[in-house]
Protein backbone atom coordinates (compact mmCIF):
# COMPACT_ATOMS: atom_id res chain seq x y z
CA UNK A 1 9.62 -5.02 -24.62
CA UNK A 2 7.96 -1.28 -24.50
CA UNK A 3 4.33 -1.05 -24.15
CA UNK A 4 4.03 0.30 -28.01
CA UNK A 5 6.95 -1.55 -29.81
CA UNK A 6 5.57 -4.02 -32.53
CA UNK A 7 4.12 -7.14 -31.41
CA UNK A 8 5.72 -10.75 -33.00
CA UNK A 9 3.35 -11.50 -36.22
CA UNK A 10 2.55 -15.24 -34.99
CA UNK A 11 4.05 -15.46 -31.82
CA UNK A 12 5.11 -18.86 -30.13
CA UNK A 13 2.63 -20.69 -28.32
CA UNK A 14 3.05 -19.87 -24.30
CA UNK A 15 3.94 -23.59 -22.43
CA UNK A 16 2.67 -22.69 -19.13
CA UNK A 17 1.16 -25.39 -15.80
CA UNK A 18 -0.92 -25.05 -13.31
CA UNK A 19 -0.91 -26.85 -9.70
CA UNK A 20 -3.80 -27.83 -7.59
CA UNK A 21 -2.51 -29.12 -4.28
CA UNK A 22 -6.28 -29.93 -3.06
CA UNK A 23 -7.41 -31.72 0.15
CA UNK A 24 -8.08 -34.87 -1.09
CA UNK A 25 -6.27 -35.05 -4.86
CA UNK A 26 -3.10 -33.33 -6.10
CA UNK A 27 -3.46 -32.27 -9.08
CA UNK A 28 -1.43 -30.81 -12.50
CA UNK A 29 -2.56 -29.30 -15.79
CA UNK A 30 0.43 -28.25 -18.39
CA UNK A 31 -1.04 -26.72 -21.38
CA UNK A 32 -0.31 -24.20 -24.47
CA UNK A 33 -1.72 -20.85 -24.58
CA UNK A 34 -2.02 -19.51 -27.70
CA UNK A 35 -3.70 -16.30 -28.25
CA UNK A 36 -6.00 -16.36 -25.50
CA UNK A 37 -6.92 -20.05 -25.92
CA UNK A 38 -5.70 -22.89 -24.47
CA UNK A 39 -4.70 -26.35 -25.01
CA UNK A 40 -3.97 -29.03 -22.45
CA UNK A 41 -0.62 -31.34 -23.34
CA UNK A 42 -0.26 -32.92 -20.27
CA UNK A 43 -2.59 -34.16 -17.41
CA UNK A 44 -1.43 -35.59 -13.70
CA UNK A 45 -3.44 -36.44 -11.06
CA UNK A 46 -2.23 -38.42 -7.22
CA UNK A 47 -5.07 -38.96 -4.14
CA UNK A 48 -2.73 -37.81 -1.76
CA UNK A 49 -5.62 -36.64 1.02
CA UNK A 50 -3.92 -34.45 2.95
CA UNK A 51 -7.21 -32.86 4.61
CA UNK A 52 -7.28 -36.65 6.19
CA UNK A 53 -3.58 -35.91 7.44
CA UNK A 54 -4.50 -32.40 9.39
CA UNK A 55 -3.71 -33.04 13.03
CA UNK A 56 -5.80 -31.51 15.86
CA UNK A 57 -2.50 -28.83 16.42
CA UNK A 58 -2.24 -28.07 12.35
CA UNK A 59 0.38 -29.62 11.57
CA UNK A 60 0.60 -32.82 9.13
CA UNK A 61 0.28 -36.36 9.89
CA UNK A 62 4.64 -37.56 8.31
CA UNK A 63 2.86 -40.71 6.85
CA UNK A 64 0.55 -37.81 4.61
CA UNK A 65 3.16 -35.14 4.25
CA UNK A 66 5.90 -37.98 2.84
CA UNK A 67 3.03 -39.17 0.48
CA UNK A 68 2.32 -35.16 -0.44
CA UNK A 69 6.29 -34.22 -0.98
CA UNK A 70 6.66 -37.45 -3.26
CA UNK A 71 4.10 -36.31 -4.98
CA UNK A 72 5.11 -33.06 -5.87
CA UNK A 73 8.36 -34.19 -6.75
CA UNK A 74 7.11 -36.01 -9.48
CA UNK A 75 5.58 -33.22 -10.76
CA UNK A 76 8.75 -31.28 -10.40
CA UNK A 77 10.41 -33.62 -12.82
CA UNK A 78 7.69 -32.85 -14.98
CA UNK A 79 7.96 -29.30 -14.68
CA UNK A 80 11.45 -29.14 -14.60
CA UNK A 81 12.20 -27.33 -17.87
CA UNK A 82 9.26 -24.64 -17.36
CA UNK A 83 11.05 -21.39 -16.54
CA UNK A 84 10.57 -19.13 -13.11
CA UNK A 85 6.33 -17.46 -14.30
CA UNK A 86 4.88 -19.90 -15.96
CA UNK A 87 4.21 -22.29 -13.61
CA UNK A 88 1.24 -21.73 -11.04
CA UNK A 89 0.60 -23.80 -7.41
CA UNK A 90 -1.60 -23.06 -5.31
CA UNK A 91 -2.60 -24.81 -1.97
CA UNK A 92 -6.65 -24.75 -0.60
CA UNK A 93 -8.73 -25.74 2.39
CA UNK A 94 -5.64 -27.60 3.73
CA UNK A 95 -3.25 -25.32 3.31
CA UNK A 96 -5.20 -22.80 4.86
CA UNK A 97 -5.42 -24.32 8.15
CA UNK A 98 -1.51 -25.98 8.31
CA UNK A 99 0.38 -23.95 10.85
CA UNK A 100 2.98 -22.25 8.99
CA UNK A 101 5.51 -23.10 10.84
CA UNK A 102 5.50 -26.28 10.46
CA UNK A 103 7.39 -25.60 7.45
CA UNK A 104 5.26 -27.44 5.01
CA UNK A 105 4.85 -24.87 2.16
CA UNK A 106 8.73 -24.49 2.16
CA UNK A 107 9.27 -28.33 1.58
CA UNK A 108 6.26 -28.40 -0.75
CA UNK A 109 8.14 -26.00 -2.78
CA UNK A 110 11.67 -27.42 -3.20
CA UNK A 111 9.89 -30.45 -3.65
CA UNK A 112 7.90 -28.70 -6.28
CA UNK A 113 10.71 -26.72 -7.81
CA UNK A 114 8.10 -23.95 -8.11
CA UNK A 115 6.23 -21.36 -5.39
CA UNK A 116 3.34 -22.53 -3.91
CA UNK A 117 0.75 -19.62 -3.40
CA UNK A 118 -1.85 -20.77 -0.75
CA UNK A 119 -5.14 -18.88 -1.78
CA UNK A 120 -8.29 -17.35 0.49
CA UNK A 121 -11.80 -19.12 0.11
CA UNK A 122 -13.07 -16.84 -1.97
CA UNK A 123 -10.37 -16.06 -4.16
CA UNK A 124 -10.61 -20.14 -4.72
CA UNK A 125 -14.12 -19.64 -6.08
CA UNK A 126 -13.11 -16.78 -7.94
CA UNK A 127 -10.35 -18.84 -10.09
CA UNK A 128 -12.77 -21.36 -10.28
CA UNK A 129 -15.78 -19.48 -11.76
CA UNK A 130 -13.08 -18.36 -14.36
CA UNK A 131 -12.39 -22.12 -15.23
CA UNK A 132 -15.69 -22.78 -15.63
CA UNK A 133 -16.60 -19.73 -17.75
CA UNK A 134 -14.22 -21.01 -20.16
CA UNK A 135 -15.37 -24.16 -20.09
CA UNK A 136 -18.92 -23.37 -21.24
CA UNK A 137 -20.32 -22.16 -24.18
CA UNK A 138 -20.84 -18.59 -23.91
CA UNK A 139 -24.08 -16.97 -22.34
CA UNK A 140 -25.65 -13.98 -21.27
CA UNK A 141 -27.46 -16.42 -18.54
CA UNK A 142 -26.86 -16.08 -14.61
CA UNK A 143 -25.21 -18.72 -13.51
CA UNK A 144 -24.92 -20.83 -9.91
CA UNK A 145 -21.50 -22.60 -10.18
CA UNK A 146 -20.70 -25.89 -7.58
CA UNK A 147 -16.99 -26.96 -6.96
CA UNK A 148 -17.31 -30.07 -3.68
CA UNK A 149 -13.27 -29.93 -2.57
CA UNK A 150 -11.88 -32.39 -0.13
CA UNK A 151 -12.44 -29.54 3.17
CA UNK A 152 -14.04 -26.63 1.41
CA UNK A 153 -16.80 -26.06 -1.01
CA UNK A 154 -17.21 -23.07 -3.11
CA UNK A 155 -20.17 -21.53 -4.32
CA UNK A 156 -20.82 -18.60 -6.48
CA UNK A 157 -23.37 -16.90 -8.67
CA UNK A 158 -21.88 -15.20 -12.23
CA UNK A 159 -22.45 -13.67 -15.76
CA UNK A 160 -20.22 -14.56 -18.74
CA UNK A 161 -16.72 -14.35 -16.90
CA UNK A 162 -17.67 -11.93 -13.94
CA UNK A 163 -18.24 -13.54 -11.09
CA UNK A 164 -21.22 -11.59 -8.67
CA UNK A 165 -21.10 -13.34 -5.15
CA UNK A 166 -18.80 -16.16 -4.18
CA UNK A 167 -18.35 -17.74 -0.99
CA UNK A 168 -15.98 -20.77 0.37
CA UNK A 169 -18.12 -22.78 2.89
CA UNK A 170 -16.55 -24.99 5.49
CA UNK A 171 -17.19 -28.31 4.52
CA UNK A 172 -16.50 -31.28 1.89
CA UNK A 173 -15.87 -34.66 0.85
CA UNK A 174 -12.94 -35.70 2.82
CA UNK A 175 -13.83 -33.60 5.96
CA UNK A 176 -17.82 -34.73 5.88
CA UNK A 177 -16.63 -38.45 5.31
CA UNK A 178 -14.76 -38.27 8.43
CA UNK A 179 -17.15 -36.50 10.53
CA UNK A 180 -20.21 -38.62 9.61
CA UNK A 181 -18.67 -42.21 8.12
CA UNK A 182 -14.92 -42.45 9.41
CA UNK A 183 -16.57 -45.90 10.74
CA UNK A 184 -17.61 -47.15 7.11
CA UNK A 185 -21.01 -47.37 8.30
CA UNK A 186 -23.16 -45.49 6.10
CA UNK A 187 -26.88 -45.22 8.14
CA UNK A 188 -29.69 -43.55 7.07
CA UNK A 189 -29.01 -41.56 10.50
CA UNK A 190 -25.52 -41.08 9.62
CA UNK A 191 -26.78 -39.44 6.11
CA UNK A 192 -29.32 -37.23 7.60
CA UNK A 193 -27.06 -35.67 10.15
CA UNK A 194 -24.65 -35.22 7.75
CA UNK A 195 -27.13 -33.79 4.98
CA UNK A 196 -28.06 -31.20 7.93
CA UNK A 197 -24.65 -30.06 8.60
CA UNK A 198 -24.26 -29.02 5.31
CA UNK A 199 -27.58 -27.46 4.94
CA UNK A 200 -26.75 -25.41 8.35
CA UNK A 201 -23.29 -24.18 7.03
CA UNK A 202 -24.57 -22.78 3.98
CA UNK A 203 -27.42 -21.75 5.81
CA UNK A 204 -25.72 -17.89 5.80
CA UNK A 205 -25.98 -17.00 2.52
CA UNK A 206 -28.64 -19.41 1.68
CA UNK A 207 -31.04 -16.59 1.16
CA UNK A 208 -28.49 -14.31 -0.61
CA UNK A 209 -27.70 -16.51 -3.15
CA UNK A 210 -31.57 -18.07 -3.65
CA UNK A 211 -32.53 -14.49 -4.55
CA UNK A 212 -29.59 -13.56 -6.67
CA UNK A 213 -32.10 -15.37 -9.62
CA UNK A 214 -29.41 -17.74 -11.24
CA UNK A 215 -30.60 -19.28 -14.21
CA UNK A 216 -28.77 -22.50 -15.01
CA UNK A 217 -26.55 -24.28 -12.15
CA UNK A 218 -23.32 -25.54 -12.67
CA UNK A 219 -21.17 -28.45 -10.88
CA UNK A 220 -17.69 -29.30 -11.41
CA UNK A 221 -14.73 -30.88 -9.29
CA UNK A 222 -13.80 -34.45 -9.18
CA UNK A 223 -16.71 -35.51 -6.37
CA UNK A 224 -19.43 -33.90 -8.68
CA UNK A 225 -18.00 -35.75 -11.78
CA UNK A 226 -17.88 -38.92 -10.09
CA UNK A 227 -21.94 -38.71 -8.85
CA UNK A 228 -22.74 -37.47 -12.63
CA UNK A 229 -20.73 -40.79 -13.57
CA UNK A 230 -22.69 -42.78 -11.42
CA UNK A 231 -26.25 -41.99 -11.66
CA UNK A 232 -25.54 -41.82 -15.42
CA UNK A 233 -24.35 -45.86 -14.98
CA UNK A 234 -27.31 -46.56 -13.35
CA UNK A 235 -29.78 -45.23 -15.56
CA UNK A 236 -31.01 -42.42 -13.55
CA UNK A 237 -30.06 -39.40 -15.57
CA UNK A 238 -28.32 -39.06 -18.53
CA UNK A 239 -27.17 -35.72 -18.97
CA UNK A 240 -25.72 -34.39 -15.74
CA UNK A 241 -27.42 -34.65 -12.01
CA UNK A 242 -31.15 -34.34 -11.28
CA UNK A 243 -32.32 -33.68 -8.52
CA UNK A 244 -35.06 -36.90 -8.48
CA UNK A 245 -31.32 -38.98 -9.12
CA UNK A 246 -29.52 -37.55 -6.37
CA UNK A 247 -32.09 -38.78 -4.36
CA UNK A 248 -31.79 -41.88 -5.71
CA UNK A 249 -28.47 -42.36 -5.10
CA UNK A 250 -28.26 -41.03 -1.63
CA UNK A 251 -31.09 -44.24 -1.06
CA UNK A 252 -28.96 -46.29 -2.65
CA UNK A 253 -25.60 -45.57 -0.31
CA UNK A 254 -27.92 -45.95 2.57
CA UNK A 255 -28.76 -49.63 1.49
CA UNK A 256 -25.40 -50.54 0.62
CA UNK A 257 -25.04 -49.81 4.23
CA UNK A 258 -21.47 -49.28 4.23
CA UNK A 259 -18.60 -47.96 2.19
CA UNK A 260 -16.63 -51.03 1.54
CA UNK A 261 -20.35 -52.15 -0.36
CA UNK A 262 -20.01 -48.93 -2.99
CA UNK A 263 -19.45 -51.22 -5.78
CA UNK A 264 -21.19 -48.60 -8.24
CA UNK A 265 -19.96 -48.10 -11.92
CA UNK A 266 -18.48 -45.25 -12.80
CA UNK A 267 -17.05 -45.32 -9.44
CA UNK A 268 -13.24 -45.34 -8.82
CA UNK A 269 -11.58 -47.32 -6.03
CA UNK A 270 -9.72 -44.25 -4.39
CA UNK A 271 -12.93 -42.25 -4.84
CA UNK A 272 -15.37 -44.50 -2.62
CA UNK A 273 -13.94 -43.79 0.69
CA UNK A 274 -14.81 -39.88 0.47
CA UNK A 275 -17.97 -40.55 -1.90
CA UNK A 276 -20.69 -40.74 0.90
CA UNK A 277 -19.06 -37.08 2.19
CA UNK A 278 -19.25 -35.95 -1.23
CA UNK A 279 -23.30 -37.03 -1.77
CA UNK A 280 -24.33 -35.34 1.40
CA UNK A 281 -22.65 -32.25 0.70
CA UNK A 282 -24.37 -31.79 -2.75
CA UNK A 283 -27.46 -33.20 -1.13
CA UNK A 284 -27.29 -30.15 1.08
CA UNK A 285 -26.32 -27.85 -1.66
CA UNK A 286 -29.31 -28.99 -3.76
CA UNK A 287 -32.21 -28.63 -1.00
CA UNK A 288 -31.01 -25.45 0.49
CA UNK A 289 -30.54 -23.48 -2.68
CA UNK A 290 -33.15 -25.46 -4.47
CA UNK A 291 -31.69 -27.28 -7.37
CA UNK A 292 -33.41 -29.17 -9.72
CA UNK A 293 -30.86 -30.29 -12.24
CA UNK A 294 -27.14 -29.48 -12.20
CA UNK A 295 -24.78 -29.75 -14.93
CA UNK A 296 -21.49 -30.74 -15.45
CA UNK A 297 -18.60 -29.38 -16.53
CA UNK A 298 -14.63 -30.74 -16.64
CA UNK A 299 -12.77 -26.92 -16.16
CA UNK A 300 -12.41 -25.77 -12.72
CA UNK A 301 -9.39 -24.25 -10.49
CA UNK A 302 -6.63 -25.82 -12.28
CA UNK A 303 -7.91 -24.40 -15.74
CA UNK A 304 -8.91 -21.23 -14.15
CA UNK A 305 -5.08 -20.61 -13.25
CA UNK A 306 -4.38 -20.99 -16.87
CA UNK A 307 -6.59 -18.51 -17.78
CA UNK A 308 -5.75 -16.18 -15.69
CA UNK A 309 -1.80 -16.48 -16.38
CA UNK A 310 -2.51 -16.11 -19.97
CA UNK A 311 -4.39 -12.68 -19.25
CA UNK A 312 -2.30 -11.39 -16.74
CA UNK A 313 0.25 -11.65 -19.84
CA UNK A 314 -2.28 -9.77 -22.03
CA UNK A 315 -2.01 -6.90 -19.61
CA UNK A 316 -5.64 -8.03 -17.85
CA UNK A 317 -4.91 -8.58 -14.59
CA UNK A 318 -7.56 -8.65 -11.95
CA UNK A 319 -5.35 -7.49 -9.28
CA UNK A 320 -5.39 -3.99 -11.12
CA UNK A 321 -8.35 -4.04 -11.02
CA UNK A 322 -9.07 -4.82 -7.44
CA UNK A 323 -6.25 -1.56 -6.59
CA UNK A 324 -8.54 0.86 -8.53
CA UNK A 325 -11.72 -0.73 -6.29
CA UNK A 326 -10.24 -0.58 -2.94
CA UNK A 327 -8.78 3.05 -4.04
CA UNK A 328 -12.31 4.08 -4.66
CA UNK A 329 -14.10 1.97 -2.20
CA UNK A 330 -11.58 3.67 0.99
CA UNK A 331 -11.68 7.52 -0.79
CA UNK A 332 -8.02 7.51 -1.53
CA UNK A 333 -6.23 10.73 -2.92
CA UNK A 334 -5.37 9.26 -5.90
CA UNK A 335 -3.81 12.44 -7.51
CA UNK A 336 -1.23 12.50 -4.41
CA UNK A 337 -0.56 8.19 -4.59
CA UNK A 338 0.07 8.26 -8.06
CA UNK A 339 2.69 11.03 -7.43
CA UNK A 340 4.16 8.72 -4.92
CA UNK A 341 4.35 5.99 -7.16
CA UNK A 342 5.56 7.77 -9.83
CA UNK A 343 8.74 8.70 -7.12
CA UNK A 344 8.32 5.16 -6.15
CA UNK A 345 9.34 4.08 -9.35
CA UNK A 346 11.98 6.63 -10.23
CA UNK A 347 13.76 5.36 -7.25
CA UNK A 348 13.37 2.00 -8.15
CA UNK A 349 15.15 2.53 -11.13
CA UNK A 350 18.44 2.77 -10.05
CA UNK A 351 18.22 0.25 -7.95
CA UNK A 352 17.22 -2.82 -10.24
CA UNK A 353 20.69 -3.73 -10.77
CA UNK A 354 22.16 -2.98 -7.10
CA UNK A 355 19.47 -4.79 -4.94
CA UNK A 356 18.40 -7.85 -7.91
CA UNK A 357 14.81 -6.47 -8.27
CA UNK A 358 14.63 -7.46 -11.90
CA UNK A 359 11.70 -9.30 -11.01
CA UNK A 360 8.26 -7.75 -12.80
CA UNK A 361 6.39 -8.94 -9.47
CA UNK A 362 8.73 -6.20 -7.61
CA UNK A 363 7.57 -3.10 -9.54
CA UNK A 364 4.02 -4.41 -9.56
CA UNK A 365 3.82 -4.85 -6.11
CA UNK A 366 5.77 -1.56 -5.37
CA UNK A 367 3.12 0.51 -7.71
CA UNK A 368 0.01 -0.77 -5.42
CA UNK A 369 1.80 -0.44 -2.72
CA UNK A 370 2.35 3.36 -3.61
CA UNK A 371 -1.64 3.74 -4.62
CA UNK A 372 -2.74 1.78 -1.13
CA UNK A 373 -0.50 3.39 1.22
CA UNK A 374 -2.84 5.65 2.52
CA UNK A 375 -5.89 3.18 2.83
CA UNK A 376 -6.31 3.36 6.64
CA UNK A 377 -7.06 6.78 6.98
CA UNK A 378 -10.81 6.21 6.47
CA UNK A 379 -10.23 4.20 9.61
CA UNK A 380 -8.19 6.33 11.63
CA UNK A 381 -5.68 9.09 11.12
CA UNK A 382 -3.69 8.12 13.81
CA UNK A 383 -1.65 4.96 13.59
CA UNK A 384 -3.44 4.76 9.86
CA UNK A 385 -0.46 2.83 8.61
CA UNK A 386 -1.28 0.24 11.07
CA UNK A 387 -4.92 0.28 10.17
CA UNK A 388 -4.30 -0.04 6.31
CA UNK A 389 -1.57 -3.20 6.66
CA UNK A 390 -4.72 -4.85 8.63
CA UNK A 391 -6.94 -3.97 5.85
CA UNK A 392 -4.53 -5.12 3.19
CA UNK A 393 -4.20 -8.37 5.29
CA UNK A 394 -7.20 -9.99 5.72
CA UNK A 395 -9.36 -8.66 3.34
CA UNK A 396 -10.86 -10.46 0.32
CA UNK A 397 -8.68 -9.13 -2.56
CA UNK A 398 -9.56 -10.95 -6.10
CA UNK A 399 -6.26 -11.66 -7.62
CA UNK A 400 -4.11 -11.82 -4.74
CA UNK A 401 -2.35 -14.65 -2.96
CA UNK A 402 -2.18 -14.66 0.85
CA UNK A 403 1.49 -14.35 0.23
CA UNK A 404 1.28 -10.93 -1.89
CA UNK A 405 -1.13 -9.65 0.85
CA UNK A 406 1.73 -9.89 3.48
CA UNK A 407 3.98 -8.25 1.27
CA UNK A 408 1.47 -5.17 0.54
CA UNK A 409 1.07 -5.36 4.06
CA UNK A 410 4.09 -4.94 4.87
CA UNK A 411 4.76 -2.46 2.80
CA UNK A 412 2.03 -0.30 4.08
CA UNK A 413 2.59 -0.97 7.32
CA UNK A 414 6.51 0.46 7.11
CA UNK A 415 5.81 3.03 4.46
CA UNK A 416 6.03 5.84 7.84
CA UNK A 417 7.09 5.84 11.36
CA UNK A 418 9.20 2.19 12.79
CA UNK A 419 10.73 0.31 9.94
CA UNK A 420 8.50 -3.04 9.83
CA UNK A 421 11.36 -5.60 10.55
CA UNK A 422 9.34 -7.74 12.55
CA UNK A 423 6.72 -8.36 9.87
CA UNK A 424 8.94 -8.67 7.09
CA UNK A 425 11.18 -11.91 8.57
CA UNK A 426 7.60 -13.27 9.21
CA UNK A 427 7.45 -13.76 5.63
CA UNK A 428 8.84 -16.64 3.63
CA UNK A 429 12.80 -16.29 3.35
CA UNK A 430 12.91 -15.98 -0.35
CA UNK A 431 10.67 -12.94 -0.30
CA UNK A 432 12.18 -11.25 2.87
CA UNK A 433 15.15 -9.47 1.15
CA UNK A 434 13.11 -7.69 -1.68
CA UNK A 435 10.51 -6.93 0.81
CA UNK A 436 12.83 -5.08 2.55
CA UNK A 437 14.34 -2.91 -0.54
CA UNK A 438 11.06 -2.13 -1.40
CA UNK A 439 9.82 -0.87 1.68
CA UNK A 440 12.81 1.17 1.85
CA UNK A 441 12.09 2.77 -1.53
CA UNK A 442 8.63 3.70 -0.69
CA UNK A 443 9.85 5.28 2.62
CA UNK A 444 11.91 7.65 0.14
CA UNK A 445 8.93 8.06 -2.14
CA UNK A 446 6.29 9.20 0.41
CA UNK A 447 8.98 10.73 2.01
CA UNK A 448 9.79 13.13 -1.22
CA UNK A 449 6.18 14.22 -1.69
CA UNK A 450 5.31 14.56 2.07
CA UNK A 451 3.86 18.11 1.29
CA UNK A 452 1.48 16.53 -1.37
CA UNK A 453 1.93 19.30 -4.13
CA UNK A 454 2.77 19.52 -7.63
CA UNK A 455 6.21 20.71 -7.13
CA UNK A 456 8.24 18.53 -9.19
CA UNK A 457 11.15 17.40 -6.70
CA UNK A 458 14.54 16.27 -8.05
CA UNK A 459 14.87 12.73 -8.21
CA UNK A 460 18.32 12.11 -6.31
CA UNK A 461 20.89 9.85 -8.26
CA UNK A 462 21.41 7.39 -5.60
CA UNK A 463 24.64 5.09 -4.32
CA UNK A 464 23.63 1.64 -3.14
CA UNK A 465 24.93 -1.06 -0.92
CA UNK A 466 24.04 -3.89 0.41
CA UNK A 467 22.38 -1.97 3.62
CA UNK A 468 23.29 1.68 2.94
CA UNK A 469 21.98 4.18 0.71
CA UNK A 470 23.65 7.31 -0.49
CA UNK A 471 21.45 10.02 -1.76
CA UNK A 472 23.10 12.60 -4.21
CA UNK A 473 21.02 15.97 -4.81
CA UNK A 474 21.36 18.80 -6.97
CA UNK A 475 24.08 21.76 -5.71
CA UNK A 476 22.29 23.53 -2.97
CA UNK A 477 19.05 22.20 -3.20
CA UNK A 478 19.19 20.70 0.48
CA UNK A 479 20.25 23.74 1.57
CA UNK A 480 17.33 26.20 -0.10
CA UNK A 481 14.89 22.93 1.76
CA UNK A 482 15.58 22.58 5.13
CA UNK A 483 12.54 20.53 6.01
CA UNK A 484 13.16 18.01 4.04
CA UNK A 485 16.78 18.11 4.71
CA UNK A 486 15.61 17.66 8.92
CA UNK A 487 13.17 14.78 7.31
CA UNK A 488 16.15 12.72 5.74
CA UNK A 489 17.69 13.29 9.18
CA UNK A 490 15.15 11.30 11.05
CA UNK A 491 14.34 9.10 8.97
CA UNK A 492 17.91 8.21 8.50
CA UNK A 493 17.73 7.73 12.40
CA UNK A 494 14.70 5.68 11.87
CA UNK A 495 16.42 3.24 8.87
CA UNK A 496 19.53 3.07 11.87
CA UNK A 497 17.29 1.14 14.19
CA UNK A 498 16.84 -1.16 11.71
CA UNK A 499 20.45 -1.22 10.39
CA UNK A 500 20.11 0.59 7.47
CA UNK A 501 22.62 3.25 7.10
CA UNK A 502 21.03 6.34 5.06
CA UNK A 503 23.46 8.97 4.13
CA UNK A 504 22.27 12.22 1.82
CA UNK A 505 24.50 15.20 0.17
């Protein structure tokens, strides 16, 4: 539907789900968005605990991965009827460290029935802030937010929906459980060390995020709940976790002496063997950055997903956002890559119906690609496509999966010079033939406005195949441009390598 064609008076609720494949739980949200707000219809949770399945060589334990797949295929037959876009997975600490080629995320995902988008750190903490944001009452107050995962805990400091500083730090329940109590001891030794460990790794930014003034702290995530269950059972605080009950509590495991003895209420049976991990992370997180109460709340990753599917489909997506930053940040010439998209996209055109790239994802990604192409020159001139695919790669970009960083990357990296054939069948299958049809049609675009003016070039009609391309220009317009005619030579040379035949007349 066009940007400015009337909008539906009451428009159908939006059925969309979100999955949390975490290190210790699995978890699924389905839920109704309706202008904005959302409403949760269905809830499903499995301790799967794959962080206690990761192998010394990153790959997965078969007892763990057969638990994970069955898992997920139950929540495929749940989300069987939800069409391709409105169902969101992402994978966390775990995922992160699994060798890829292992081939877990592929299984995950015909298990799954869905794509599985395995997320940075601190784009984690981002989604969760966002959850949490919702989940609260609004305020102008700054706010410390706490999410304990199974191998990662994330930790960030925000105002109303913005999130300022965020950072994913290397530890949590599962992982400090079976560093410091994989015996089922639980020593006053044992909690110490472990207490220390965590203080140490947040250590870092322990001073960043003291002075960033937050107001009111937040915890969420299914450890934090459980603690807030507990010392709330026991008497020792009724309205979230102090920092006089923590305490408490951590005494408390000590003299129970061993994890088999944590008959607390409020504390479920497949929670107890990661529970002592979980206390001594939060114990950490409350003596280095010097909480004295911490409140709960129930929205976190999962809901954050939600929310930001239902905004991406009101046209606010963060990723746009983060384009115009990093095209500001690096000094782009954005006059010049928005002419280059704007070829980009001509191109493009055509081609929807030849190459199948009716997918809103491929003009998206084809656009930043366009605006970003030139990000490494405030590296380097020389080799700057190299230098902006690195960039594009590893850098903290809010919004994006890992998996749409290859793909930019990729796309930068081949918009000039050697086609990139070797990064592109690094990338999952399913997104290797698109890839490839889109780096080909920015080729064509930067290629077209090479001498970065405001000559409007004709936009040839084109002749596609499945790996040849037939460009048709106006009556003797190659032959009043002979540069660009000897361009389209080489570069047709160039696409040969690769096994592209590019014709032109």
């Amino acid at each position: 539907m066009p940007a400015d064609a009337p909008q539906p008076a009451n428009p159908e609720p939006q059925v969309v789900a979100a999955v949390d494949l975490g290190s210790n739980s699995f978890h699924m949200i389905v839920a109704q968005v309706d202008d904005g707000h959302m409403r949760i219809t269905d809830r499903l949770k499995e301790m799967v605990r794959l962080g206690a399945g990761l192998r010394a060589d990153k790959t997965l334990d078969p007892e763990v991965e057969t638990r994970a797949i069955a898992c997920l295929e139950r929540f495929g037959q749940r989300l069987r009827s939800l069409p391709p876009g409105t169902v969101r997975a992402v994978g966390t600490n775990t995922l992160r460290q699994i060798n890829p080629e292992c081939g877990f995320v592929e299984r995950a995902e015909a298990a799954l029935g869905h794509p599985v988008d395995v997320i940075a750190g601190r784009e984690e903490a981002r989604l969760i802030y966002l959850g949490v944001a919702h989940g609260l009452a609004a305020g102008a107050e700054r706010r410390l937010v706490v999410d304990i995962g199974g191998g990662s805990t994330e930790i960030i400091i925000g105002m109303g929906f913005s999130p300022r500083l965020r950072e994913s730090l290397h530890m949590g329940c599962v992982s400090m459980s079976q560093r410091y109590f994989e015996d089922g001891r639980i020593t006053a030794r044992a909690m110490e060390k472990a207490t220390l460990a965590g203080a140490l790794e947040v250590r870092p930014v322990r001073e960043l995020f003291r002075q960033s003034r937050w107001q009111t702290a937040v915890g969420t995530s299914g450890t934090i709940r459980a603690i807030a269950a507990v010392v709330r059972a026991e008497g020792w605080c009724d309205d979230g976790i102090s920092a006089a009950a923590l305490s408490r509590l951590r005494e408390a495991l000590v003299a129970r002496g061993r994890v088999a003895a944590l008959d607390f209420k409020g504390l479920s049976e497949e929670r107890r063997p990661v529970f002592a991990g979980g206390v001594a992370v939060l114990c950490a997180i409350f003596e280095t950055l010097g909480i004295e109460h911490l409140q709960v709340c129930d929205y976190a990753l999962r809901e954050g997903l939600i929310y930001e599917m239902a905004g991406r489909d009101q046209h606010e997506d963060v990723r746009e956002r983060t384009v115009t930053t990093l095209s500001r940040q690096f000094q782009i010439d954005q006059t010049h890559a928005q002419r280059v998209r704007a070829s980009a996209l001509d191109l493009l055109r055509q081609l929807v119906t030849a190459w199948s790239l009716q997918d809103p994802t491929h003009q998206l990604m084809l656009g930043w690609a366009a605006r970003l192409h030139e990000i490494g020159l405030l590296v380097a001139h020389s080799q700057y496509q190299k230098h902006g695919a690195y960039l594009l790669r590893n850098a903290d970009l809010p919004g994006f999966t890992r998996r749409e960083q290859a793909v930019l990357a990729a796309l930068v990296l081949g918009h000039r010079r050697k086609f990139p054939t070797q990064e592109i069948q690094s990338l999952p299958e399913s997104l290797r033939e698109s890839t490839e049809w889109l780096c080909l049609i920015l080729r064509l675009a930067v290629l077209m406005r090479r001498a970065r003016s405001d000559e409007r070039k004709p936009c040839p009609e084109i002749e596609a195949g499945e790996r040849t391309l037939v460009l048709r220009f106006p009556d003797g317009w190659l032959e009043a441009h002979p540069l660009n005619r000897l361009e389209l030579e080489q570069e047709a040379e160039r696409l040969a390598n690769a096994g592209f035949s590019l014709r032109f007349e």
